[in-house]
C-alpha atoms as a PDB file:
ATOM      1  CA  UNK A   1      74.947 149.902 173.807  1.00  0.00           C
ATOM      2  CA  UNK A   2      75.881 153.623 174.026  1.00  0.00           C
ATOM      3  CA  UNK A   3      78.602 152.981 176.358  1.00  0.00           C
ATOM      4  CA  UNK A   4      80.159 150.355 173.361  1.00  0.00           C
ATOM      5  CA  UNK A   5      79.569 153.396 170.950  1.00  0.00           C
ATOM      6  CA  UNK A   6      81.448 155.778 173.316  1.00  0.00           C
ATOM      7  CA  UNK A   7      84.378 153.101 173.934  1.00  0.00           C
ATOM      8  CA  UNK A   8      84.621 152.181 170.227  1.00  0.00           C
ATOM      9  CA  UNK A   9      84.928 156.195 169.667  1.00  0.00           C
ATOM     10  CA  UNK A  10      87.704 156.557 172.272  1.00  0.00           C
ATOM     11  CA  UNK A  11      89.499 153.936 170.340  1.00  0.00           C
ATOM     12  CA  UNK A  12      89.036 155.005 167.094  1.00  0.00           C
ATOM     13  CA  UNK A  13      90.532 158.515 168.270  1.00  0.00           C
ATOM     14  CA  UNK A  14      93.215 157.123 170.266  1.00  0.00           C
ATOM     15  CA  UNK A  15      94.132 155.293 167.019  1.00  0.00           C
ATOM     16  CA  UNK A  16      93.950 158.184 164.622  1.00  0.00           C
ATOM     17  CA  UNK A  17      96.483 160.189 167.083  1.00  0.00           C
ATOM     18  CA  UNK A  18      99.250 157.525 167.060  1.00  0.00           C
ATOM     19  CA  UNK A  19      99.013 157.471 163.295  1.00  0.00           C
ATOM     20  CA  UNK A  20      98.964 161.176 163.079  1.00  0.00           C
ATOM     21  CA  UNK A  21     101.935 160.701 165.410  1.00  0.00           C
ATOM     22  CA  UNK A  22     103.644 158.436 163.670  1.00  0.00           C
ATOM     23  CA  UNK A  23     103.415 160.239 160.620  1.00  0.00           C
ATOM     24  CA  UNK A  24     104.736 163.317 162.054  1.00  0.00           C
ATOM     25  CA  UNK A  25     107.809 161.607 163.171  1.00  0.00           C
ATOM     26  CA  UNK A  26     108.212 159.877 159.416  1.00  0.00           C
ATOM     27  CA  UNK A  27     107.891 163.699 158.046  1.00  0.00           C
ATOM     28  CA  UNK A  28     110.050 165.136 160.269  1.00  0.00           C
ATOM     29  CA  UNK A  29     112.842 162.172 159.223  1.00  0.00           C
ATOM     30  CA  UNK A  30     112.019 162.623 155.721  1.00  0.00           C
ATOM     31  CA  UNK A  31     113.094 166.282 155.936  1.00  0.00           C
ATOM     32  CA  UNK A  32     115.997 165.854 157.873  1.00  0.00           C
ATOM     33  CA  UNK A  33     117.331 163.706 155.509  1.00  0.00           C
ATOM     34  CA  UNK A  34     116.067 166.419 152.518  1.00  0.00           C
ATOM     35  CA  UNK A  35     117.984 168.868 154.133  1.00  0.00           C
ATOM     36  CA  UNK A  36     121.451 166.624 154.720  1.00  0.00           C
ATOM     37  CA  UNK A  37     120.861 165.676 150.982  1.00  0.00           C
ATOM     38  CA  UNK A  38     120.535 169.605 150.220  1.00  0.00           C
ATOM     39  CA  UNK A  39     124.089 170.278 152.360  1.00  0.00           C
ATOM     40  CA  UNK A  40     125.776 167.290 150.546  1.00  0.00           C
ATOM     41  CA  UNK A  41     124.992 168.972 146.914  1.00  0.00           C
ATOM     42  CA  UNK A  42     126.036 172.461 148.477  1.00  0.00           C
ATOM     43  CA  UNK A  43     129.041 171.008 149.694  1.00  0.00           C
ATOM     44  CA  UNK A  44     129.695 169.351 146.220  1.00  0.00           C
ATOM     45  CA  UNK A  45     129.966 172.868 144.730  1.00  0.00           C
ATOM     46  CA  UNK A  46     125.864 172.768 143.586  1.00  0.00           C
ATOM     47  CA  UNK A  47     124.064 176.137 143.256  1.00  0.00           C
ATOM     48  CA  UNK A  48     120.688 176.526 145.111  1.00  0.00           C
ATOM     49  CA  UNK A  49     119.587 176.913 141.650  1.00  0.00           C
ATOM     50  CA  UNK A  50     120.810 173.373 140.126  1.00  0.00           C
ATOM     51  CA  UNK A  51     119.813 171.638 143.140  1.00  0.00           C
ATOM     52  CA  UNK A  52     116.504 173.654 143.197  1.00  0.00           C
ATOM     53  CA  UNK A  53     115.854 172.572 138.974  1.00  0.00           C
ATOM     54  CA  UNK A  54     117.036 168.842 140.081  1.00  0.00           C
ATOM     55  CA  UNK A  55     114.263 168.623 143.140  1.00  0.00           C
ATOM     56  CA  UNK A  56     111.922 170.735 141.061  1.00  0.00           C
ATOM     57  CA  UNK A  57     111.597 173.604 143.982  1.00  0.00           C
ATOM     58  CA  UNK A  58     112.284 177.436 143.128  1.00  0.00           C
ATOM     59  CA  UNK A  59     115.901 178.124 144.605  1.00  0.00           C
ATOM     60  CA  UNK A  60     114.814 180.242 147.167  1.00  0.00           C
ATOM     61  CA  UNK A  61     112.913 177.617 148.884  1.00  0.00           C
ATOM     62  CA  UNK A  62     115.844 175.134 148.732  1.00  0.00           C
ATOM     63  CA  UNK A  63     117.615 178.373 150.618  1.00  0.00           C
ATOM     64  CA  UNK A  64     114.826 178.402 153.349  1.00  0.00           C
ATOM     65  CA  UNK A  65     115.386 175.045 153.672  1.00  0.00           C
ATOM     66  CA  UNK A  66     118.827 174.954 154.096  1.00  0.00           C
ATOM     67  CA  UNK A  67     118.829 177.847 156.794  1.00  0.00           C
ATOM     68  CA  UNK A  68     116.394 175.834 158.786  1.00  0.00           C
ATOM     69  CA  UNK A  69     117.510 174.830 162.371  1.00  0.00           C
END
């Protein structure tokens, strides 16, 4: 009995890392594609301040985005 307990528990956390995992890597897509979206507006001839009042973020954060690696 204790040994089922212990082997359910090493599933359960082997299953909440792979969706922690997996979430990561959808987040880390997700802002990749923010920041290419960001560059496309720039590029367009977009302030950091109109693209910051279309995404609803204060334009210095759009900057920090965009200086990202």
């Amino acid at each position: 009995m204790a040994g089922d307990v212990k082997q359910k528990t090493r599933d359960d956390l082997r299953a909440a890392q792979a969706a922690f995992e997996r979430a990561e890597s959808q987040r880390e897509k997700a802002g990749s594609a923010r920041r290419k979206s960001f560059e496309k507006a720039q590029r367009a001839g977009m302030t950091l301040r109109e693209i910051g009042e279309i995404v609803g973020l204060h334009h210095t954060r759009v900057g920090e985005i965009l200086r990202r690696d």
